[in-house]
PDB file of N, CA and C in Angstrom:
ATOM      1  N   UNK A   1      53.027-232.614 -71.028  1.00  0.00           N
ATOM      2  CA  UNK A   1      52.955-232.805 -69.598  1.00  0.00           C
ATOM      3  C   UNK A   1      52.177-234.061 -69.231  1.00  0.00           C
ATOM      4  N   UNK A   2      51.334-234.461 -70.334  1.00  0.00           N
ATOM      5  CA  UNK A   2      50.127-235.713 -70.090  1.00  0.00           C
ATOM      6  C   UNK A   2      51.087-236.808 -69.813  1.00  0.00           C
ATOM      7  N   UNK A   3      52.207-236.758 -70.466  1.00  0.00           N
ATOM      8  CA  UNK A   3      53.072-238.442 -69.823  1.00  0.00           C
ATOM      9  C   UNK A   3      54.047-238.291 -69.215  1.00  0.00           C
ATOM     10  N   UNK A   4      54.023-237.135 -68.548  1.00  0.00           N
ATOM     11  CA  UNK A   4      55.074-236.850 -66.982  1.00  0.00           C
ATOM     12  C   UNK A   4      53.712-237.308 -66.035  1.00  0.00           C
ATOM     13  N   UNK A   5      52.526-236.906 -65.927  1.00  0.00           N
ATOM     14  CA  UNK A   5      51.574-237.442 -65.418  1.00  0.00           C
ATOM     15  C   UNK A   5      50.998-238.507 -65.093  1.00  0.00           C
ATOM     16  N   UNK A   6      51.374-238.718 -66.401  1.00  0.00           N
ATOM     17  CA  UNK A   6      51.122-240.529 -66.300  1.00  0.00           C
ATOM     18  C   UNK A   6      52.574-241.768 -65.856  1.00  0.00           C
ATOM     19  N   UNK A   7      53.620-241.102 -65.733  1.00  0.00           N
ATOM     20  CA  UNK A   7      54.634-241.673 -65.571  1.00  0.00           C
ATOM     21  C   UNK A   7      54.406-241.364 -64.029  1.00  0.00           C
ATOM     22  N   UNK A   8      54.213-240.277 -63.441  1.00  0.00           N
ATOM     23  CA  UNK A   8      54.126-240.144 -61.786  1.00  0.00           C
ATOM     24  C   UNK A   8      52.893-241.329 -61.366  1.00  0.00           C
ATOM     25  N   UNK A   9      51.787-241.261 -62.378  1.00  0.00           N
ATOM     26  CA  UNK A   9      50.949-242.345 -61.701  1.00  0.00           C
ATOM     27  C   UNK A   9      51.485-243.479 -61.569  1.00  0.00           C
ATOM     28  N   UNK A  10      51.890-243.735 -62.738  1.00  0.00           N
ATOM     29  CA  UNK A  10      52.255-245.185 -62.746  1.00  0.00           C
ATOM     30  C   UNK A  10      53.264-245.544 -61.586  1.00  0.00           C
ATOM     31  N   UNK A  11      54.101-244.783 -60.999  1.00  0.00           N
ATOM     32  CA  UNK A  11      55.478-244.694 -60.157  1.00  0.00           C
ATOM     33  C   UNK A  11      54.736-245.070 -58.638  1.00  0.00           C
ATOM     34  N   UNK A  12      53.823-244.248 -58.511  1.00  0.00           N
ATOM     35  CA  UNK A  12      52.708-243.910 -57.584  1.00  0.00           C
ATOM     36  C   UNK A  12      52.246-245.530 -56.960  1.00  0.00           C
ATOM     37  N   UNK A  13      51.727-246.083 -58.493  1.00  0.00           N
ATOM     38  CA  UNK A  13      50.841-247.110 -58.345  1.00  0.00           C
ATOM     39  C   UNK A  13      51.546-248.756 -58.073  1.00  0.00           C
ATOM     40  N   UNK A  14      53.039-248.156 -58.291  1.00  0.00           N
ATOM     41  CA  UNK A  14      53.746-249.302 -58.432  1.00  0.00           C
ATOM     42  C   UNK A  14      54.071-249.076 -56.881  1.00  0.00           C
ATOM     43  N   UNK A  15      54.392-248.484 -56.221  1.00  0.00           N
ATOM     44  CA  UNK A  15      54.827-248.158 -55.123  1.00  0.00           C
ATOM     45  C   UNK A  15      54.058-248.470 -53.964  1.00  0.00           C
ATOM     46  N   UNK A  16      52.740-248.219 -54.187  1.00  0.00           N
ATOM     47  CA  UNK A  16      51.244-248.397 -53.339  1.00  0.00           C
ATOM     48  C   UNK A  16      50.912-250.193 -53.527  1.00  0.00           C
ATOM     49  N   UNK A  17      51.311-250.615 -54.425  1.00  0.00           N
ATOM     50  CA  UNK A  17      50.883-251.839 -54.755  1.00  0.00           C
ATOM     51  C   UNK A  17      51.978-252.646 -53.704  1.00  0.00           C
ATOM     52  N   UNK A  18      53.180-252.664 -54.167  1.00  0.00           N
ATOM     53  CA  UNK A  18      54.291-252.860 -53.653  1.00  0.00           C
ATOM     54  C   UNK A  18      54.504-252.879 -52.085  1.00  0.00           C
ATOM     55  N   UNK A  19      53.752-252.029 -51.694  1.00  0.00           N
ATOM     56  CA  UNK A  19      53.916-251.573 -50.461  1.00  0.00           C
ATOM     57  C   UNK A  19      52.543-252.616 -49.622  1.00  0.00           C
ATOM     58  N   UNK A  20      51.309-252.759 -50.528  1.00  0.00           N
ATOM     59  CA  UNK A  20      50.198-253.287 -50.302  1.00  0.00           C
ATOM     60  C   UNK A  20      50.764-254.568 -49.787  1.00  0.00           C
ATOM     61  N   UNK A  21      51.423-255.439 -50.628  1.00  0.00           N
ATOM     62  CA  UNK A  21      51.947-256.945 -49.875  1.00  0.00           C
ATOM     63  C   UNK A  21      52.710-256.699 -48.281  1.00  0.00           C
ATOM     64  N   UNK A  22      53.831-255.504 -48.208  1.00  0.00           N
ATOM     65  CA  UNK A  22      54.052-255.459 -46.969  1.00  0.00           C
ATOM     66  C   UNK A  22      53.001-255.229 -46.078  1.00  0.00           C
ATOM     67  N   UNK A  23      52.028-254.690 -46.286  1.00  0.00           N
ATOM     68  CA  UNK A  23      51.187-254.248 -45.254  1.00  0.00           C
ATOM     69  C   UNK A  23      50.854-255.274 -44.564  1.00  0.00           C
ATOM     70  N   UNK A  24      50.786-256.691 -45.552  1.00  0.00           N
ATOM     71  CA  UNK A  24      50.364-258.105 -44.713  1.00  0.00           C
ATOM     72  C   UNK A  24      48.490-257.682 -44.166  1.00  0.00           C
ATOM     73  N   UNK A  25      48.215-256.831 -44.708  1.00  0.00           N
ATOM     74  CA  UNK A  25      46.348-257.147 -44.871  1.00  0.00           C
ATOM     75  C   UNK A  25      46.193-255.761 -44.022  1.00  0.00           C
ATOM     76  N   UNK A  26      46.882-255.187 -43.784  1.00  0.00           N
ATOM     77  CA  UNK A  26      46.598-253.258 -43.490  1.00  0.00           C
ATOM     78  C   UNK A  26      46.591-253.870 -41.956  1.00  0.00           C
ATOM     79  N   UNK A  27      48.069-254.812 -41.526  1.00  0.00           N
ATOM     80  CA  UNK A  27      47.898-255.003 -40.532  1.00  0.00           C
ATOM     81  C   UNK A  27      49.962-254.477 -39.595  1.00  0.00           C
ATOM     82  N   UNK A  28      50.100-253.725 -40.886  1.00  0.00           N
ATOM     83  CA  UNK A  28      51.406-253.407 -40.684  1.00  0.00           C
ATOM     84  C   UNK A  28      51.294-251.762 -41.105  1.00  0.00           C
ATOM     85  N   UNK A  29      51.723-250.436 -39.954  1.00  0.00           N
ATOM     86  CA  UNK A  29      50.932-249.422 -39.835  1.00  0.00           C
ATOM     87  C   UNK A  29      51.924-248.252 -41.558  1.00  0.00           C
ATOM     88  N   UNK A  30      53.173-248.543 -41.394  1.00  0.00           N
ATOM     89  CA  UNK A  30      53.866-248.112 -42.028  1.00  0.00           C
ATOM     90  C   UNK A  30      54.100-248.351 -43.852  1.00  0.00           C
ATOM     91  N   UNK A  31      53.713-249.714 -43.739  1.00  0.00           N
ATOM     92  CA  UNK A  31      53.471-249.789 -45.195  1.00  0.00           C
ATOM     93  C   UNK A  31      52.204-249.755 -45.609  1.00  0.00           C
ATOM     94  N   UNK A  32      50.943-249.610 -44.406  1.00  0.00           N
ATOM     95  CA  UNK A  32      49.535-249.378 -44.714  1.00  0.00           C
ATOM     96  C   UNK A  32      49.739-248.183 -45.167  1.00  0.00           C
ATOM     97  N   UNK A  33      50.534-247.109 -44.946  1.00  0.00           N
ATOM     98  CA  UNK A  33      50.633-245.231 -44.941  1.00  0.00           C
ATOM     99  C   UNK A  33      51.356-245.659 -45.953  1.00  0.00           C
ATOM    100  N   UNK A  34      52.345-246.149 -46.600  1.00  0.00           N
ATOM    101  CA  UNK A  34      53.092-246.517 -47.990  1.00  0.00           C
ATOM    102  C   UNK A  34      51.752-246.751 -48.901  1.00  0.00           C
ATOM    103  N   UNK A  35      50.619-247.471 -48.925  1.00  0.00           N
ATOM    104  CA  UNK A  35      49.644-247.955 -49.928  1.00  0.00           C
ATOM    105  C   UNK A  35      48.732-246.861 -50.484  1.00  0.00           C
ATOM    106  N   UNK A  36      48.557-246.279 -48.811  1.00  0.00           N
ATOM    107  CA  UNK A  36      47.270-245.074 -48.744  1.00  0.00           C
ATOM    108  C   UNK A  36      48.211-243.907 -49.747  1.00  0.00           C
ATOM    109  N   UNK A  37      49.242-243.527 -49.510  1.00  0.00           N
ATOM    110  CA  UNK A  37      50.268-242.346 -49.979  1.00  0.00           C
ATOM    111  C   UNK A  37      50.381-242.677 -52.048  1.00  0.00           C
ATOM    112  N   UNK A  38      50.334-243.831 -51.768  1.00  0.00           N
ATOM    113  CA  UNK A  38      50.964-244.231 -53.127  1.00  0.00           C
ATOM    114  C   UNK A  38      49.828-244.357 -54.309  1.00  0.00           C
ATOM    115  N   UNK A  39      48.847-245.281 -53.342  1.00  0.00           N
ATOM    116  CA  UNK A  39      47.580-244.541 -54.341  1.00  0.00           C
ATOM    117  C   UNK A  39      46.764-243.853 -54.698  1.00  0.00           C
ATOM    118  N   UNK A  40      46.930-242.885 -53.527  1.00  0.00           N
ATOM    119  CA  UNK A  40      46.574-241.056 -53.660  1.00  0.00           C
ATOM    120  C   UNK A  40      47.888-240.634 -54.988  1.00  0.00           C
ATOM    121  N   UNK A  41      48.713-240.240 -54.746  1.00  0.00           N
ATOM    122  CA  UNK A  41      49.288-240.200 -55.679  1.00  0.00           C
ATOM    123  C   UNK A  41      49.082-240.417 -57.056  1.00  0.00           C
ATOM    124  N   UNK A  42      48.917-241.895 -57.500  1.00  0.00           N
ATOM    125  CA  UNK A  42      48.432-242.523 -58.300  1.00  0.00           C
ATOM    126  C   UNK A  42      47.078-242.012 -59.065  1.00  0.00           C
ATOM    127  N   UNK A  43      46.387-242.030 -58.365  1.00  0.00           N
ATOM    128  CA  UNK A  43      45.272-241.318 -58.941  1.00  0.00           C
ATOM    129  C   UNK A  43      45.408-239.910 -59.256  1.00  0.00           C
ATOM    130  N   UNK A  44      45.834-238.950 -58.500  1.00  0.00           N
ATOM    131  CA  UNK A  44      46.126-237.748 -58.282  1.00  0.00           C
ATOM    132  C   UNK A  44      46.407-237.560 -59.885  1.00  0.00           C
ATOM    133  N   UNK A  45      47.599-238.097 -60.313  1.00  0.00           N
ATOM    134  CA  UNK A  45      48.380-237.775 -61.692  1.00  0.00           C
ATOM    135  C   UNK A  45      47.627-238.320 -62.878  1.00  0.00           C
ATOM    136  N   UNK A  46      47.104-240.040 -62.467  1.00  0.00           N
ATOM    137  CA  UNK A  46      46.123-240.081 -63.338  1.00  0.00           C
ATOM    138  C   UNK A  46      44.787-238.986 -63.627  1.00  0.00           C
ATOM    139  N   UNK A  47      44.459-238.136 -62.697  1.00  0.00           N
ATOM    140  CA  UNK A  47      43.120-237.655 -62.893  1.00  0.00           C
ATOM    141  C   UNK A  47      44.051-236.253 -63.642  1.00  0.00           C
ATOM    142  N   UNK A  48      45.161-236.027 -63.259  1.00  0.00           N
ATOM    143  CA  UNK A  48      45.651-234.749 -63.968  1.00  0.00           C
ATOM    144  C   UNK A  48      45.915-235.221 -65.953  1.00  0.00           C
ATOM    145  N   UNK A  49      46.567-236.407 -66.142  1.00  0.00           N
ATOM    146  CA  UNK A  49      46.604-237.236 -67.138  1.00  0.00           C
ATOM    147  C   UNK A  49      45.501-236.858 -68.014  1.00  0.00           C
ATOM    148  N   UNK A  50      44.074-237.183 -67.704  1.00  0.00           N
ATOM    149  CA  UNK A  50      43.233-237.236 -68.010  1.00  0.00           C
ATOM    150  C   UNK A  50      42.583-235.656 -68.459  1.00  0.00           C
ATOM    151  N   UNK A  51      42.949-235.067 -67.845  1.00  0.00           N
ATOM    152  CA  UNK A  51      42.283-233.154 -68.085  1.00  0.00           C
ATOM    153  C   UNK A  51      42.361-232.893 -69.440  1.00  0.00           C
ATOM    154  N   UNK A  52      44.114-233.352 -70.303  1.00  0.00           N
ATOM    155  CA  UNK A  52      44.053-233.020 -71.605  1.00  0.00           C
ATOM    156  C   UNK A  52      42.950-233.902 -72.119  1.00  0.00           C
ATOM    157  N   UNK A  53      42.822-234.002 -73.664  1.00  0.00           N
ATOM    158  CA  UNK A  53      41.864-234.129 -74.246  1.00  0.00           C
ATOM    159  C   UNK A  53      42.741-236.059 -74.808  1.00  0.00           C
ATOM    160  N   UNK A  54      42.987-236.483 -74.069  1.00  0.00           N
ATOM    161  CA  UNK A  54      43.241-237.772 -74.326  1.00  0.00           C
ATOM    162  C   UNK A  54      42.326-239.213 -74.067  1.00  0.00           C
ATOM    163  N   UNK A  55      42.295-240.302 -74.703  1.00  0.00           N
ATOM    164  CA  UNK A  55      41.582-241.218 -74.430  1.00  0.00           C
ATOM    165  C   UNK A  55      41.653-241.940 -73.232  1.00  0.00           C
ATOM    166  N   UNK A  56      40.951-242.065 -71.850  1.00  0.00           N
ATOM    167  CA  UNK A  56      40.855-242.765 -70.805  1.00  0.00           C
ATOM    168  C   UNK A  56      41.479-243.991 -71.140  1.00  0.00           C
ATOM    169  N   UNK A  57      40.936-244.990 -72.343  1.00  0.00           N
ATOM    170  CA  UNK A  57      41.236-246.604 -72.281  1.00  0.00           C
ATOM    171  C   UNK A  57      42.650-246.428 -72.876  1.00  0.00           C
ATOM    172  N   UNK A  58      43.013-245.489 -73.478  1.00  0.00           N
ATOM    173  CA  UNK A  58      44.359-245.588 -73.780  1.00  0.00           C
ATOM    174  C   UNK A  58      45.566-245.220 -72.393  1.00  0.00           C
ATOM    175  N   UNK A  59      45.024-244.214 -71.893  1.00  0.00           N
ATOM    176  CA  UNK A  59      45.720-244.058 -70.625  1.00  0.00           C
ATOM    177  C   UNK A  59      45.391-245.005 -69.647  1.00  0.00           C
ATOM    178  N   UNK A  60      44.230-245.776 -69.572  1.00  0.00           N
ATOM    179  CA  UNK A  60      43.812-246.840 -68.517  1.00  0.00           C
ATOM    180  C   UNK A  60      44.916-248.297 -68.878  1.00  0.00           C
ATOM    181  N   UNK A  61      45.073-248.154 -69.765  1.00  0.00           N
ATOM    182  CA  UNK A  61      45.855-249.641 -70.962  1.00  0.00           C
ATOM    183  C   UNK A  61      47.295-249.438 -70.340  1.00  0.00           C
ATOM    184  N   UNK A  62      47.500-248.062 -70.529  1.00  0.00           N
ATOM    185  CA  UNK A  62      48.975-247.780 -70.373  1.00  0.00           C
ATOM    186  C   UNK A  62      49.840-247.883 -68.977  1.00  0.00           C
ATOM    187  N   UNK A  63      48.657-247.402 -68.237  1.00  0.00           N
ATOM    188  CA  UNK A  63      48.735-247.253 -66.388  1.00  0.00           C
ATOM    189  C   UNK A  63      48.919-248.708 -65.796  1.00  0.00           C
ATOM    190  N   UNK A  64      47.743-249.408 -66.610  1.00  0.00           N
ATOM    191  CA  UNK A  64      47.518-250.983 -65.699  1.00  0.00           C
ATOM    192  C   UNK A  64      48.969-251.641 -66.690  1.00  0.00           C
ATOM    193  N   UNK A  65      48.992-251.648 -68.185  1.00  0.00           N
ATOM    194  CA  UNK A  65      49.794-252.315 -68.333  1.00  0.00           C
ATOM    195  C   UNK A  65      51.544-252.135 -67.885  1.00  0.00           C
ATOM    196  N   UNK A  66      51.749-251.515 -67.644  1.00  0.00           N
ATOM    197  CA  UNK A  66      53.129-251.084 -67.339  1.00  0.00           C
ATOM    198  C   UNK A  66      53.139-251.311 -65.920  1.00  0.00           C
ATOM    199  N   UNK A  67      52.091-251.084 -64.710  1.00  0.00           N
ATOM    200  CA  UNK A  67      52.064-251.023 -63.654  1.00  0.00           C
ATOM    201  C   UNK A  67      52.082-252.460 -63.255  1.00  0.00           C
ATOM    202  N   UNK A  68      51.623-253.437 -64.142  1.00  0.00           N
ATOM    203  CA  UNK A  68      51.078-255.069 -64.299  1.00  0.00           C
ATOM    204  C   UNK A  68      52.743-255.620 -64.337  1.00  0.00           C
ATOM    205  N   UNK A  69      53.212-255.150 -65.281  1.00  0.00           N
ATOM    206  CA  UNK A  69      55.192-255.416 -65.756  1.00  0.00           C
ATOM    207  C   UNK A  69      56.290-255.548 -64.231  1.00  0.00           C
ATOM    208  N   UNK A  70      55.839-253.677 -64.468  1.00  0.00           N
ATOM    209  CA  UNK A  70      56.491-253.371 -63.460  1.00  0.00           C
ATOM    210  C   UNK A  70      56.153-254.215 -61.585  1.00  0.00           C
ATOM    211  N   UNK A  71      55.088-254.145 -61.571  1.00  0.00           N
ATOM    212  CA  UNK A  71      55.061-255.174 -60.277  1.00  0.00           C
ATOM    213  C   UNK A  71      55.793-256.878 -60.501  1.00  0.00           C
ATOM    214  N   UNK A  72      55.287-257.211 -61.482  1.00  0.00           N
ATOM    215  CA  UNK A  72      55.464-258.212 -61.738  1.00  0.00           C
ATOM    216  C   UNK A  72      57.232-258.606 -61.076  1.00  0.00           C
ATOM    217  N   UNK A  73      57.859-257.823 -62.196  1.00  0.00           N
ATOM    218  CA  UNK A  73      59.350-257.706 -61.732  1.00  0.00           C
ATOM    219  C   UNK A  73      59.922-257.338 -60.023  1.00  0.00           C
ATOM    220  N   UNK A  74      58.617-256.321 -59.437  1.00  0.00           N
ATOM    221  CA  UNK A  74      59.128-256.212 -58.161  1.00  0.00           C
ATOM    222  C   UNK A  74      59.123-257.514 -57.759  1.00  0.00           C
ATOM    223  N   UNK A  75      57.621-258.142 -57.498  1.00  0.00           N
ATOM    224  CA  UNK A  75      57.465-259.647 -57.236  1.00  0.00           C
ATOM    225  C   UNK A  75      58.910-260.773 -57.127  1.00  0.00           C
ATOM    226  N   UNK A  76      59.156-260.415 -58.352  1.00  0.00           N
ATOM    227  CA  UNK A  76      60.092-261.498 -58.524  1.00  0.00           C
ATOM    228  C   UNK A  76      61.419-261.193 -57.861  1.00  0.00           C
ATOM    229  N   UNK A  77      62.311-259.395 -57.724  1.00  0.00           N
ATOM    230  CA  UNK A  77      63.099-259.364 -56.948  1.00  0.00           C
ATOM    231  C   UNK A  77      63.087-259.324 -55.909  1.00  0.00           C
ATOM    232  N   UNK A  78      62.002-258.429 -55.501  1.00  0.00           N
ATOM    233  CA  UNK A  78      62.174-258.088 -53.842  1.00  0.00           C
ATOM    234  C   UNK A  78      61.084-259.502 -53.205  1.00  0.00           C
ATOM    235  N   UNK A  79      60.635-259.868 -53.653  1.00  0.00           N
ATOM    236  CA  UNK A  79      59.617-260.981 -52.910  1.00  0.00           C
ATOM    237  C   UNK A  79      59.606-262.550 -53.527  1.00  0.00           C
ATOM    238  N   UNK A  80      60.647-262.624 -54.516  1.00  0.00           N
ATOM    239  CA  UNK A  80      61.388-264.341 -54.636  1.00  0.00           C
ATOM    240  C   UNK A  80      60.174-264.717 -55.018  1.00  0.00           C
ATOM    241  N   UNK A  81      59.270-264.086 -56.071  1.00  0.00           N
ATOM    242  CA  UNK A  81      58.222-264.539 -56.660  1.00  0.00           C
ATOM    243  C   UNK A  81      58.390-265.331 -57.798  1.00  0.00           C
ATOM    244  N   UNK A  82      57.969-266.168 -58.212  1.00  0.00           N
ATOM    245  CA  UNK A  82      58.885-266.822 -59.742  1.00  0.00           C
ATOM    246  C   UNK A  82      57.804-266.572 -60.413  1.00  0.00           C
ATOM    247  N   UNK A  83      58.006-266.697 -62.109  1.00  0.00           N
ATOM    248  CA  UNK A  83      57.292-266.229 -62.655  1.00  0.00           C
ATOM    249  C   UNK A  83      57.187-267.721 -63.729  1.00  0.00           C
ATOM    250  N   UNK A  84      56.190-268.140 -64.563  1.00  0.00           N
ATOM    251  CA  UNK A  84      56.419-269.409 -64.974  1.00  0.00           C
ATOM    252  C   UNK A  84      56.328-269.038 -66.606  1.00  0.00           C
ATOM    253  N   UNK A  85      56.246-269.756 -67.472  1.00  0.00           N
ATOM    254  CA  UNK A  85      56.386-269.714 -68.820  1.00  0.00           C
ATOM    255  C   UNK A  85      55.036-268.808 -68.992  1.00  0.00           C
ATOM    256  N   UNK A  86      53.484-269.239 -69.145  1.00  0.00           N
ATOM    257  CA  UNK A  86      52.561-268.468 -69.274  1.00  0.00           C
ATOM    258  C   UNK A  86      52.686-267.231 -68.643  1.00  0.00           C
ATOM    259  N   UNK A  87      53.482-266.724 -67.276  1.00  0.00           N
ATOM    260  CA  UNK A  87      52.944-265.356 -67.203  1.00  0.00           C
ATOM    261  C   UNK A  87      53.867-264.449 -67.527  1.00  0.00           C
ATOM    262  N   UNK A  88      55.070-264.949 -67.995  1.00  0.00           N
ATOM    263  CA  UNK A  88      56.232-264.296 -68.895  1.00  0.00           C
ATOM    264  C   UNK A  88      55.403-263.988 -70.184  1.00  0.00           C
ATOM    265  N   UNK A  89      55.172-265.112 -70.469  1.00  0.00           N
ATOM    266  CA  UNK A  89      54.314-264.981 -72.044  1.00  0.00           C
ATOM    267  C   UNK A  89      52.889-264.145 -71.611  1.00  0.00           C
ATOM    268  N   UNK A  90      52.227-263.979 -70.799  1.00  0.00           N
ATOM    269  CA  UNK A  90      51.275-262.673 -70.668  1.00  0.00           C
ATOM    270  C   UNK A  90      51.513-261.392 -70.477  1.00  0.00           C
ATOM    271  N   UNK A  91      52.841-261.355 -69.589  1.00  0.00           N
ATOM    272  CA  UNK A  91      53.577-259.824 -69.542  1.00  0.00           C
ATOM    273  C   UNK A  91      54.038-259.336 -70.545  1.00  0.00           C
ATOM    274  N   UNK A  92      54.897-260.009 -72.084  1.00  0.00           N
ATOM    275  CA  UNK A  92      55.206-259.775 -72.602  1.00  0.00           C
ATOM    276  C   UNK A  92      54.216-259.535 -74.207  1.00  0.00           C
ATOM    277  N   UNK A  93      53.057-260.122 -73.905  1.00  0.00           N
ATOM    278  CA  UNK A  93      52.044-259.926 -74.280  1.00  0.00           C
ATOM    279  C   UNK A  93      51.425-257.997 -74.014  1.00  0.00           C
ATOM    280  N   UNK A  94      51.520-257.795 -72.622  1.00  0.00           N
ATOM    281  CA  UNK A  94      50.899-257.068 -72.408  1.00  0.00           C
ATOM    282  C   UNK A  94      52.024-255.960 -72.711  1.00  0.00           C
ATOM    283  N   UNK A  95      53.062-256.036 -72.552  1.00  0.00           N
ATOM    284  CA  UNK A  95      54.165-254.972 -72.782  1.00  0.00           C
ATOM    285  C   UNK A  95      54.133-254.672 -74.483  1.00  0.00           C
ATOM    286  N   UNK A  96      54.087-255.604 -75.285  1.00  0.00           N
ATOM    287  CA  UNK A  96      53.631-255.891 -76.608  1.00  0.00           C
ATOM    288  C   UNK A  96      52.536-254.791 -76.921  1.00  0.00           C
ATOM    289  N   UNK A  97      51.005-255.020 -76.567  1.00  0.00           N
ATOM    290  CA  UNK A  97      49.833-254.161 -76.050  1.00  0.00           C
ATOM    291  C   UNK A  97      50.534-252.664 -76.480  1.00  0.00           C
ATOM    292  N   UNK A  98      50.878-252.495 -75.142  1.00  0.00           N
ATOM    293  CA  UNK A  98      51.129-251.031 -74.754  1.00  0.00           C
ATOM    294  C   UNK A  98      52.126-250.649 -75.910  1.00  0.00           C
ATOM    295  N   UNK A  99      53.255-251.168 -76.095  1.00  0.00           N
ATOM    296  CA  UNK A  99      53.787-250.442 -77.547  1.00  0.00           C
ATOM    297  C   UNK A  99      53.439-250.273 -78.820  1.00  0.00           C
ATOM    298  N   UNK A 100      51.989-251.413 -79.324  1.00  0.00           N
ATOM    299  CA  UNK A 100      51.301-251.227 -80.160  1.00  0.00           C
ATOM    300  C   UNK A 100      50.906-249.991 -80.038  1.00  0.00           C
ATOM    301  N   UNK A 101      49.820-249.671 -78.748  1.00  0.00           N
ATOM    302  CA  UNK A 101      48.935-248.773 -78.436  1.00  0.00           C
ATOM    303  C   UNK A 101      49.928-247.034 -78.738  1.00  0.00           C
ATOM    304  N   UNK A 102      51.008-247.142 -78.067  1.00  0.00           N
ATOM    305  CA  UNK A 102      52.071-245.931 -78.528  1.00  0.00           C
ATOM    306  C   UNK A 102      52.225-245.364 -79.684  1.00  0.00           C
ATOM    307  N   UNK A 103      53.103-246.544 -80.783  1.00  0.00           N
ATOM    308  CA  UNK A 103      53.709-246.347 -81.748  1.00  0.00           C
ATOM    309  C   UNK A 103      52.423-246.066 -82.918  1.00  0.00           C
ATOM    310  N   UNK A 104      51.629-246.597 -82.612  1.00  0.00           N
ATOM    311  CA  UNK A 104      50.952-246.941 -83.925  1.00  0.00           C
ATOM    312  C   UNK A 104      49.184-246.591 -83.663  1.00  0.00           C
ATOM    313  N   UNK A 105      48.604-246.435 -82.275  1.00  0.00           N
ATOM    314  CA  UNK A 105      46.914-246.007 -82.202  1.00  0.00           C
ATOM    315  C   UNK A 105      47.356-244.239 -82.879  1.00  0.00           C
ATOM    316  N   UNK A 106      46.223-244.196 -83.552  1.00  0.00           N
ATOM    317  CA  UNK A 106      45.621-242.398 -83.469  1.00  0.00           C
ATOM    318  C   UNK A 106      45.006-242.025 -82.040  1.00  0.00           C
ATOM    319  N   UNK A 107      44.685-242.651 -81.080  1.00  0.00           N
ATOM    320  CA  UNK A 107      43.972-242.060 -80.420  1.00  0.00           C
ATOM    321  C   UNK A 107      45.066-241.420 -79.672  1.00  0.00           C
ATOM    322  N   UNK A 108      46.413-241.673 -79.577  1.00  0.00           N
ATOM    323  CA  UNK A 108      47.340-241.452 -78.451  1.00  0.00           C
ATOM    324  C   UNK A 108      47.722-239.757 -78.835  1.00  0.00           C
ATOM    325  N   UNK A 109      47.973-239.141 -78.472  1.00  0.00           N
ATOM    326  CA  UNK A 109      48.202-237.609 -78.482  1.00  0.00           C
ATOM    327  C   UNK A 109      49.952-237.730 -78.581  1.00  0.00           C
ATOM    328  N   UNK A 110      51.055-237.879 -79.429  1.00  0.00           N
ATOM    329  CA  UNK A 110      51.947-238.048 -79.648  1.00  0.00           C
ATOM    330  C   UNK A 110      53.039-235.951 -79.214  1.00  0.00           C
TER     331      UNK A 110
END
């Protein structure tokens, strides 16, 4: 159940983030209630994540890095963000990270 948990956070966090640029500075009322919703959420599943007996920095690694990807890509479709050689090469870095951390840490609860 720990990475249905962590998959709702992450969904959560991508959504709240996402929503954070529309808000235009918590000055837009509807995607301010999109940020507030999304990172209640977010946390919500992370703090459920966390109850089993799993490592925080491994679930903290996993949350930010995927959530880091995944915005990234919103950026670039929905908001014509470009992305340049270095931060392709840091995302893919960090996506790198996180499948190390999967396939191959002991600390991860498989």
């Amino acid at each position: 159940m720990q990475w249905l948990f962590l998959f709702l956070a992450i969904i959560g966090e991508v959504i709240g983030t996402s929503a954070l640029k529309a808000s235009d500075g918590f000055t837009k009322i509807v995607p301010s209630i999109i940020v507030v919703a999304g990172y209640a959420v977010a946390f919500f599943f992370l703090s459920l994540t966390l109850k089993d007996n799993i490592n925080i920095g491994v679930v903290y690694a996993i949350w930010s890095g995927v959530g880091v990807s995944l915005i990234s890509v919103i950026g670039y479709l929905y908001y014509k963000q470009s992305l340049d050689i270095p931060a392709l090469l840091g995302i893919a870095l960090i996506i790198i990270g996180v499948m190390i951390i999967n396939l191959y840490s002991k600390s991860v609860m498989h």
